[in-house]
N, C-alpha and C. Protein backbone atom coordinates (compact mmCIF):
# COMPACT_ATOMS: atom_id res chain seq x y z
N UNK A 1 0.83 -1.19 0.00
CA UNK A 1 0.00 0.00 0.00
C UNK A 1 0.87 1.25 0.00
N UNK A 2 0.24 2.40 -0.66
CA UNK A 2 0.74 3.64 -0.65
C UNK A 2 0.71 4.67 0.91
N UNK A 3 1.68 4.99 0.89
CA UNK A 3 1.68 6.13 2.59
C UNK A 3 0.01 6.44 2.74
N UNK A 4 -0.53 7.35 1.18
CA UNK A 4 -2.04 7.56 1.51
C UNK A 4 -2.64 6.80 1.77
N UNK A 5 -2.81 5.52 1.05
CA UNK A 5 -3.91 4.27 1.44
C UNK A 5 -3.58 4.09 3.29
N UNK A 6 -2.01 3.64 3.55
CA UNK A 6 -2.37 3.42 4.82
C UNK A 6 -2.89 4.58 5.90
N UNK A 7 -2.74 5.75 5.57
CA UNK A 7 -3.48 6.80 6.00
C UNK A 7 -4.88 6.26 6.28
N UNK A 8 -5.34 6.02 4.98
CA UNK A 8 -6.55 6.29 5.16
C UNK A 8 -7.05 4.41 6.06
N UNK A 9 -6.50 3.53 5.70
CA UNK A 9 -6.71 1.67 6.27
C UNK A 9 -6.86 2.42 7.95
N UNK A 10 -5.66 3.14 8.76
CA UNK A 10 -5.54 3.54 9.77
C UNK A 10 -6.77 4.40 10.23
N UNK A 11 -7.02 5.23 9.63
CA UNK A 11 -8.40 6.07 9.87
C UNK A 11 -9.65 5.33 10.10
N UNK A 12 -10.39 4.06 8.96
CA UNK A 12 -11.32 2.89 9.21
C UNK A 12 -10.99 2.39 10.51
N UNK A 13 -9.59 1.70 10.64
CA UNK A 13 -9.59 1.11 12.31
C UNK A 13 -9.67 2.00 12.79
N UNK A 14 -8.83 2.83 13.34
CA UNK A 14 -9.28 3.85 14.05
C UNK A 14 -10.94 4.29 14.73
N UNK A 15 -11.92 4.46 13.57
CA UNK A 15 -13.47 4.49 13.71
C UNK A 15 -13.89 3.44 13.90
N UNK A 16 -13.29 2.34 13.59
CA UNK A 16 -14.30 1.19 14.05
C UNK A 16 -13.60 0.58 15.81
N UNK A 17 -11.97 1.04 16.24
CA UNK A 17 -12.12 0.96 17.10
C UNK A 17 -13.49 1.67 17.85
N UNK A 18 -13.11 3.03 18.03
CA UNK A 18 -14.00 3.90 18.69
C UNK A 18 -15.52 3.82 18.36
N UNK A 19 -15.55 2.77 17.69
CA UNK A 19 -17.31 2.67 17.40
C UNK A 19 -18.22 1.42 17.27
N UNK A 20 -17.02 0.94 17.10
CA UNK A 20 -17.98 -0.81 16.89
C UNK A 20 -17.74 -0.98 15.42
N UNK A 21 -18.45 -0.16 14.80
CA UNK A 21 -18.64 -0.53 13.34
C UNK A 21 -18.83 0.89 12.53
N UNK A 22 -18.66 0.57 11.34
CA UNK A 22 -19.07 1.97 10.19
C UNK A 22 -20.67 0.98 9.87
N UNK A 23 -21.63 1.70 10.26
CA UNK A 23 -22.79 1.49 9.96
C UNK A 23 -23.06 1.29 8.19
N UNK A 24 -22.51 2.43 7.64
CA UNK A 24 -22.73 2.28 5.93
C UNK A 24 -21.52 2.89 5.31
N UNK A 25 -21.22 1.47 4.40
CA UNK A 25 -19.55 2.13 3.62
C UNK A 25 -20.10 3.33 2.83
N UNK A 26 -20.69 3.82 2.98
CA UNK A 26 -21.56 5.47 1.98
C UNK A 26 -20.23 5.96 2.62
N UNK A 27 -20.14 6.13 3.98
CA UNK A 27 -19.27 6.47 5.16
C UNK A 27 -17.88 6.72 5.07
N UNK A 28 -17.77 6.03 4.15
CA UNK A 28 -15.71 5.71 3.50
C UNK A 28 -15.98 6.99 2.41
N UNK A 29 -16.95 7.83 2.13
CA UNK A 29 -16.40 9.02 1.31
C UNK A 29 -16.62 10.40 1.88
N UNK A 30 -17.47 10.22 3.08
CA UNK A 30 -17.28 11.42 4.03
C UNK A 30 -15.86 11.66 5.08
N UNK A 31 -16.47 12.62 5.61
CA UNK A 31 -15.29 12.78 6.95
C UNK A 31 -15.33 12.11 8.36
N UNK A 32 -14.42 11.43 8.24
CA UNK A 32 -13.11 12.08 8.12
C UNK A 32 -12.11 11.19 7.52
N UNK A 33 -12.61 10.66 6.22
CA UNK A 33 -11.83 9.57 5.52
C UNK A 33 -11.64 10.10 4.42
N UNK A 34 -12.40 11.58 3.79
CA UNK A 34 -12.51 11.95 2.36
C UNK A 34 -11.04 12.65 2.54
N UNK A 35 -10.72 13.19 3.38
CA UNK A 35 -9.34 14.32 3.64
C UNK A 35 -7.62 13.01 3.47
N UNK A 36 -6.67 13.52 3.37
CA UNK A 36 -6.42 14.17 2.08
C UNK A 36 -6.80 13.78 0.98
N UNK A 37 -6.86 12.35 0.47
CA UNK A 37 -7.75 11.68 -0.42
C UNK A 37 -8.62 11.02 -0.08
N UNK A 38 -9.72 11.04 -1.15
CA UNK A 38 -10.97 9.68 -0.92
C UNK A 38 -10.52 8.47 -1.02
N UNK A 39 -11.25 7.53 -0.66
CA UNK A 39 -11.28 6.34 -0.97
C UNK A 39 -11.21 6.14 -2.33
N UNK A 40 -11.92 6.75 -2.88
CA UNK A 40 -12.23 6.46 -4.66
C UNK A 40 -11.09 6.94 -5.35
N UNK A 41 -9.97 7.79 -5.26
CA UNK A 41 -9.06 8.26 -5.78
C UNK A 41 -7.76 7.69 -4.69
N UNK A 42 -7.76 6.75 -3.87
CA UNK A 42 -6.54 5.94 -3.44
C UNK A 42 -6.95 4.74 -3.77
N UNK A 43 -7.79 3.87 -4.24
CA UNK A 43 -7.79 2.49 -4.13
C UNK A 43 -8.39 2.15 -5.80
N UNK A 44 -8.25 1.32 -6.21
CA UNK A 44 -8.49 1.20 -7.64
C UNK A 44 -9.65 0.29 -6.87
N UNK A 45 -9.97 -0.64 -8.15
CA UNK A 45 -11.68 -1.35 -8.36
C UNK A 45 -11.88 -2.43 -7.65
N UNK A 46 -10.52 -3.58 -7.62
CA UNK A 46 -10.55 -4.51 -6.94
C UNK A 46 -10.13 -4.62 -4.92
N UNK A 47 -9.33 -3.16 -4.81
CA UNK A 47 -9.00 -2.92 -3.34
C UNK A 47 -9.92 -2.21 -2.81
N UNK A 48 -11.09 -1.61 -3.17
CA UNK A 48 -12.27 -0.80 -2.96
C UNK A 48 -13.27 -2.03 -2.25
N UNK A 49 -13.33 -2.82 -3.29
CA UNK A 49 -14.65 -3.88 -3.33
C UNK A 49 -14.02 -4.55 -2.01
N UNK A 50 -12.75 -5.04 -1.78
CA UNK A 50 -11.92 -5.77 -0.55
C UNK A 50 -12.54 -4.99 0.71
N UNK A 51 -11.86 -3.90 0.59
CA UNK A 51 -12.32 -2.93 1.84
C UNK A 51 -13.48 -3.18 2.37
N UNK A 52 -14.73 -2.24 1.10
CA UNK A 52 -16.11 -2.98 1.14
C UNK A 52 -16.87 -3.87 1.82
N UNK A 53 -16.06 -5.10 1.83
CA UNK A 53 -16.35 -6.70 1.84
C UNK A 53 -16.25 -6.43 3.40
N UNK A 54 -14.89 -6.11 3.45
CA UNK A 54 -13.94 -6.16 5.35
C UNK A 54 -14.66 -5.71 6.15
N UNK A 55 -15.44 -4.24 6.00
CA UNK A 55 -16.08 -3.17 6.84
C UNK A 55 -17.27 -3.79 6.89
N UNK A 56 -18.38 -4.25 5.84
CA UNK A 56 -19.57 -4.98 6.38
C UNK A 56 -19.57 -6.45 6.91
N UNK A 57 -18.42 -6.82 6.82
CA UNK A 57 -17.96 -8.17 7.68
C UNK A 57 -17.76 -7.99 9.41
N UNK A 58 -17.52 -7.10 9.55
CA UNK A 58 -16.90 -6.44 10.63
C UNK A 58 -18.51 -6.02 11.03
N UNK A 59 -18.29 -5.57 10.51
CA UNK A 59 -20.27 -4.79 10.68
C UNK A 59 -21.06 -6.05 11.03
N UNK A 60 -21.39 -6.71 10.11
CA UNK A 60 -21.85 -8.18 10.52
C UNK A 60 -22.13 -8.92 11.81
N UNK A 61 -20.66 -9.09 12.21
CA UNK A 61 -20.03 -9.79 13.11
C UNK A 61 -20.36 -8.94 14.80
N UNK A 62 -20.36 -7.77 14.69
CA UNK A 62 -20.61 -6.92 15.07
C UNK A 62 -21.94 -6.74 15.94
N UNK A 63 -22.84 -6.78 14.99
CA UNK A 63 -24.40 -6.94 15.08
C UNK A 63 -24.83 -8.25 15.79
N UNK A 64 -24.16 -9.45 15.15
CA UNK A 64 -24.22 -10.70 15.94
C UNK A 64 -23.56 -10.69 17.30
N UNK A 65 -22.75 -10.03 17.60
CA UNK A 65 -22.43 -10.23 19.02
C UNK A 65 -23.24 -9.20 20.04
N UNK A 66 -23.71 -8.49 19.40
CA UNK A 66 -24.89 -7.21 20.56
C UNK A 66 -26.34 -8.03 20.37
N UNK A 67 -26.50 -8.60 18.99
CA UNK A 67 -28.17 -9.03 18.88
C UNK A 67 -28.32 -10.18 19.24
């Protein structure tokens, strides 16, 4: 990964420490993940969809252990 990508990999943990979960990857193009780059302009088509996959897995998993 590029310095930016892990910028931004660090920022997701980061929020999902402090939160449990990113409720909706909509979420990966606001703040405070859009600064200095978006998601959409650091990760090409196939590391997007990965991410994607990771964060509602996490999300998932998440939900099953509170519900």
């Amino acid at each position: 990964l590029s310095q930016g990508q892990i910028v931004f990999v660090k920022k997701v943990i980061d929020y999902i420490v402090q939160n449990g979960y990113i409720e909706n990857v909509s979420e990966l193009m606001r703040p405070p993940f859009d600064k200095p780059q978006g998601f959409i302009k650091l990760f090409d088509g196939s590391k997007q969809k990965r991410i994607v996959e990771l964060v509602n897995e996490i999300k998932e998993n998440a939900v099953k252990v509170v519900g």
